[in-house]
PDB file of N, CA and C in Angstrom:
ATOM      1  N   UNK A   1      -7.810   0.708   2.361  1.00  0.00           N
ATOM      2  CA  UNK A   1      -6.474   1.151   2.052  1.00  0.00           C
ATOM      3  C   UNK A   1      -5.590  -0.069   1.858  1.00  0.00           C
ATOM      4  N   UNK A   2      -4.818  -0.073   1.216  1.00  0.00           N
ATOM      5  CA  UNK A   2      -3.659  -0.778   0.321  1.00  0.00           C
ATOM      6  C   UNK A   2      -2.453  -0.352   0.761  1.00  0.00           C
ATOM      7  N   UNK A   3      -1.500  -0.601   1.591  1.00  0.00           N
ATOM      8  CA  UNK A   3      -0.033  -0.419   1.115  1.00  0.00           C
ATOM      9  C   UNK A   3       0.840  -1.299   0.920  1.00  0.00           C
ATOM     10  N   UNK A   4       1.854  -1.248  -0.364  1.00  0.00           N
ATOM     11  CA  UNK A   4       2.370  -2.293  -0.902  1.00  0.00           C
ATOM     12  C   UNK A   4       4.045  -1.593   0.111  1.00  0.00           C
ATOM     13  N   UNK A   5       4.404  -2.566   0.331  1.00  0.00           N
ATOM     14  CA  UNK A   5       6.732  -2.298   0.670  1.00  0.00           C
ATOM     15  C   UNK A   5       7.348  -3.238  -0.351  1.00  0.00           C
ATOM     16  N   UNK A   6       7.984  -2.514  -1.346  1.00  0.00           N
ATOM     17  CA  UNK A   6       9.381  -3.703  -1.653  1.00  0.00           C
ATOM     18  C   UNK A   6      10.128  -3.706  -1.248  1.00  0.00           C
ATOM     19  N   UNK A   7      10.895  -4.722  -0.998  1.00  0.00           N
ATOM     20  CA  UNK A   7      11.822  -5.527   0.076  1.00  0.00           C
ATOM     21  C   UNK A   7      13.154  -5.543  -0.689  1.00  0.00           C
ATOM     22  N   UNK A   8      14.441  -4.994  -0.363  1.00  0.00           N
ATOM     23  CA  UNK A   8      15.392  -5.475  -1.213  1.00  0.00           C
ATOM     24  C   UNK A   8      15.593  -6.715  -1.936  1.00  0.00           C
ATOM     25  N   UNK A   9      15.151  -7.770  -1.608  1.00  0.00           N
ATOM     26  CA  UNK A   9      15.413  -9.233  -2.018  1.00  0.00           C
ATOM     27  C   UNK A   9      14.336  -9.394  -2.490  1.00  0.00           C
ATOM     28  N   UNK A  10      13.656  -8.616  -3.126  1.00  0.00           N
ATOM     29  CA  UNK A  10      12.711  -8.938  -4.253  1.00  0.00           C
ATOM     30  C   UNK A  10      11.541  -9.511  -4.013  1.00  0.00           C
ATOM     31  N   UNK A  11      11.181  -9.316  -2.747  1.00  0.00           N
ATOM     32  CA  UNK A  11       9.745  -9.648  -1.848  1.00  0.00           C
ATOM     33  C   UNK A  11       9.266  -8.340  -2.135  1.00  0.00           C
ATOM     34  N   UNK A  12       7.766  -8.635  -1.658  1.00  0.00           N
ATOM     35  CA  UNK A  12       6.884  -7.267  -1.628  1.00  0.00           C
ATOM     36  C   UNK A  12       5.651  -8.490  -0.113  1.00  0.00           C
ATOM     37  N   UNK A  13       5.534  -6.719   0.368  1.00  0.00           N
ATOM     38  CA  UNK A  13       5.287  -7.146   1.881  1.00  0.00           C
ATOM     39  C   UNK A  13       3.573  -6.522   1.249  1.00  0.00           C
ATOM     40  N   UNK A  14       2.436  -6.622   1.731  1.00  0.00           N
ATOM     41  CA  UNK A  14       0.940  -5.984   1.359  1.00  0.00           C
ATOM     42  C   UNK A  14       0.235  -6.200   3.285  1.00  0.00           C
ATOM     43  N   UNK A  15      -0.126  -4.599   3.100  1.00  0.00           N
ATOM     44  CA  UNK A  15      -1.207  -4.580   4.448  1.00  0.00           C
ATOM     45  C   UNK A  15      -2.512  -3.636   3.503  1.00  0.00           C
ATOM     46  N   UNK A  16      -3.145  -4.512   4.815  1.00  0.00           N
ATOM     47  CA  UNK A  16      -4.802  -4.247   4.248  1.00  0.00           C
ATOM     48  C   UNK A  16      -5.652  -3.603   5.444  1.00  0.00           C
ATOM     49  N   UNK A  17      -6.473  -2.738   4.753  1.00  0.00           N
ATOM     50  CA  UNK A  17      -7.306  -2.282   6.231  1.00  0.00           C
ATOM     51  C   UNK A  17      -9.123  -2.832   5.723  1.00  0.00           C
ATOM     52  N   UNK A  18     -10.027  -2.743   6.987  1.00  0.00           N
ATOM     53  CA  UNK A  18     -11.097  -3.597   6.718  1.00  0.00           C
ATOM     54  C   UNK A  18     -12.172  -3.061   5.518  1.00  0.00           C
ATOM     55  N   UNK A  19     -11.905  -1.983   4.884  1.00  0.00           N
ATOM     56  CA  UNK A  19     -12.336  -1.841   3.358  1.00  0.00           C
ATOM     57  C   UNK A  19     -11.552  -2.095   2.380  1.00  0.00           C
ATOM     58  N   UNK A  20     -10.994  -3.194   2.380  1.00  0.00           N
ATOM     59  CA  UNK A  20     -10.427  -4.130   1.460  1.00  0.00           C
ATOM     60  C   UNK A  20     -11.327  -5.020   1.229  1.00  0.00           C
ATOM     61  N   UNK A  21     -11.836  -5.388  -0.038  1.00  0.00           N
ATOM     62  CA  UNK A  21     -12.679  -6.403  -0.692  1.00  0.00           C
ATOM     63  C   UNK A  21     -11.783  -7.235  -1.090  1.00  0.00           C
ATOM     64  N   UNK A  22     -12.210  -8.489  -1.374  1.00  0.00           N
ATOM     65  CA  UNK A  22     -11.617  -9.743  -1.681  1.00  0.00           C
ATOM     66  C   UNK A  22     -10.963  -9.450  -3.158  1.00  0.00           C
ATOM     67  N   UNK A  23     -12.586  -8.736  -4.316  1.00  0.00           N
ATOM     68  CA  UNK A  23     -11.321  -8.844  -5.277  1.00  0.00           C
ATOM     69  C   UNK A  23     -10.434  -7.741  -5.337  1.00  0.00           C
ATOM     70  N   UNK A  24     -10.290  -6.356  -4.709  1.00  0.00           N
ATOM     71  CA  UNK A  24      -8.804  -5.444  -4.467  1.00  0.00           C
ATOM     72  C   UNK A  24      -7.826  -6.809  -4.253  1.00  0.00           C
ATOM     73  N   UNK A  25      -7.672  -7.761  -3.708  1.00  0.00           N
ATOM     74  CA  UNK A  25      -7.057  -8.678  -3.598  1.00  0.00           C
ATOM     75  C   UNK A  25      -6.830  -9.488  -4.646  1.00  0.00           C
ATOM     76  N   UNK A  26      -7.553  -9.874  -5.502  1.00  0.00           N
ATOM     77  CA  UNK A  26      -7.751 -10.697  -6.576  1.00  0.00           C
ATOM     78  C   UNK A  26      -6.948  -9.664  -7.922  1.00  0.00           C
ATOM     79  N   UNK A  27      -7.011  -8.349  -7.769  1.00  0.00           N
ATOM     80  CA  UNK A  27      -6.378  -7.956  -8.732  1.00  0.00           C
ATOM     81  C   UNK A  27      -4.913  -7.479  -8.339  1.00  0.00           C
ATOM     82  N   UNK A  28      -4.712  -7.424  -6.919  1.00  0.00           N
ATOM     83  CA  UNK A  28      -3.541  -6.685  -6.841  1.00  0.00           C
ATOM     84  C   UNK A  28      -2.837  -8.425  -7.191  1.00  0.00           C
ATOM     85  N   UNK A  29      -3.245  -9.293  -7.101  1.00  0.00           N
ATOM     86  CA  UNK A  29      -2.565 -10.959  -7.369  1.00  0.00           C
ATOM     87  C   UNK A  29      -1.972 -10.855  -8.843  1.00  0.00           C
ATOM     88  N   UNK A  30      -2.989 -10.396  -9.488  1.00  0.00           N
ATOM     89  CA  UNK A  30      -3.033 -10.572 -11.274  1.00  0.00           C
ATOM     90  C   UNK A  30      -2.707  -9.460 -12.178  1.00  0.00           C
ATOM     91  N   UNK A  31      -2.162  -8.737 -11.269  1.00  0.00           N
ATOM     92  CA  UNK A  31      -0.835  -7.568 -11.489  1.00  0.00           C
ATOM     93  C   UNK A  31       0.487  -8.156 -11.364  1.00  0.00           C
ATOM     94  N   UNK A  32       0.449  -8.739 -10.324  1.00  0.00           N
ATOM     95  CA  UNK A  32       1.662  -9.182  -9.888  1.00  0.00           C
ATOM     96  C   UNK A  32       2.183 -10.792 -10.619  1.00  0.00           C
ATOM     97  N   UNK A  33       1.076 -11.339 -11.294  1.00  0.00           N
ATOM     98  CA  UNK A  33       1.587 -12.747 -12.387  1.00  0.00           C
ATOM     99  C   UNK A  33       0.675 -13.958 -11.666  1.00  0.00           C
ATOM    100  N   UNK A  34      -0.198 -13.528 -11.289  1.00  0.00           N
ATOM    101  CA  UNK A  34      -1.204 -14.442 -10.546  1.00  0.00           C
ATOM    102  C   UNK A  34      -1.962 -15.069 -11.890  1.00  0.00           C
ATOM    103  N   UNK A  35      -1.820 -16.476 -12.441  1.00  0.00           N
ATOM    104  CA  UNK A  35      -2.578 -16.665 -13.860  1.00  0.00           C
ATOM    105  C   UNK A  35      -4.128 -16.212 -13.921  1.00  0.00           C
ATOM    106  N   UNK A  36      -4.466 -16.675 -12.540  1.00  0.00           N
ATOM    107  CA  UNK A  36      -6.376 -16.978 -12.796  1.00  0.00           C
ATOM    108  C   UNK A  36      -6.638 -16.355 -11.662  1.00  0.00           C
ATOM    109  N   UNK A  37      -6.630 -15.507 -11.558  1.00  0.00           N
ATOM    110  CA  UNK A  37      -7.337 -14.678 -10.218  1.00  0.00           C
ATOM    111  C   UNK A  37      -8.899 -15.095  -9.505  1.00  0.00           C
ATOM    112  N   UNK A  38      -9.471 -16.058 -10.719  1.00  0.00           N
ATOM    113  CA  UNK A  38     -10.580 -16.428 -10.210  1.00  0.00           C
ATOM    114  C   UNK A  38     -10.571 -17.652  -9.315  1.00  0.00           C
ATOM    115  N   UNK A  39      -9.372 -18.297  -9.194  1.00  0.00           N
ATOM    116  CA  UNK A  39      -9.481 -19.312  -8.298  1.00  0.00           C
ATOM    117  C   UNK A  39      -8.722 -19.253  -6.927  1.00  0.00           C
ATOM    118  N   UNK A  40      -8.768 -17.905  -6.695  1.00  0.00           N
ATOM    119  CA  UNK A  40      -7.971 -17.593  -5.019  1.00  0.00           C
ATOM    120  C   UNK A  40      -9.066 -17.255  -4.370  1.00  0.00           C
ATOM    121  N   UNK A  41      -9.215 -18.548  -3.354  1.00  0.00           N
ATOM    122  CA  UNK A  41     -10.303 -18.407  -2.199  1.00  0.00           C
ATOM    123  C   UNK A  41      -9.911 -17.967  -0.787  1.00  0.00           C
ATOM    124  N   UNK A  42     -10.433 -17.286  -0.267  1.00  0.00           N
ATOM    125  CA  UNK A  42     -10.590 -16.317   1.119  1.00  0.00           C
ATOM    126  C   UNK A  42     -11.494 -17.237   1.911  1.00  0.00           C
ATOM    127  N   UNK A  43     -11.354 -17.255   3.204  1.00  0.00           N
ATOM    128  CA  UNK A  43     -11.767 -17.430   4.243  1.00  0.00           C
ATOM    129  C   UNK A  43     -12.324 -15.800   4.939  1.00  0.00           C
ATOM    130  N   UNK A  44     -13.571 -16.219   5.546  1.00  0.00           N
ATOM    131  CA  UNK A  44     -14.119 -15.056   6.441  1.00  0.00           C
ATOM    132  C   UNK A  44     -13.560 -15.062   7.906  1.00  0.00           C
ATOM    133  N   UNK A  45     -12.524 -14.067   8.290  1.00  0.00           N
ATOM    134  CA  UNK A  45     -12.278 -14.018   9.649  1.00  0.00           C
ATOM    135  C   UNK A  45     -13.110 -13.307  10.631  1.00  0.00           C
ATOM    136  N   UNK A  46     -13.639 -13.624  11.838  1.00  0.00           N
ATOM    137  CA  UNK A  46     -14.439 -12.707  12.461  1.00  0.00           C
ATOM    138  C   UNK A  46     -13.844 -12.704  13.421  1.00  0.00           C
TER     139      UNK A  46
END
């Protein structure tokens, strides 16, 4: 699950739950004006 908040001041806040894949991430970036979505690297948290 995905939920996006916009923020009056033109922020947007994103929570993620643990069936979030890296690229759901990679595209919600390159929606938003992210040029190259292929070069945003993740770290594995355990």
């Amino acid at each position: 699950m995905i939920n996006l908040r916009y923020y009056d001041d033109g922020c947007v806040g994103m929570t993620l739950d643990e069936t979030t894949l890296t690229d759901d991430v990679r595209d919600i970036l390159y929606v938003f004006g992210y040029p190259d979505k292929t070069t945003v690297r993740f770290e594995t948290m355990h």
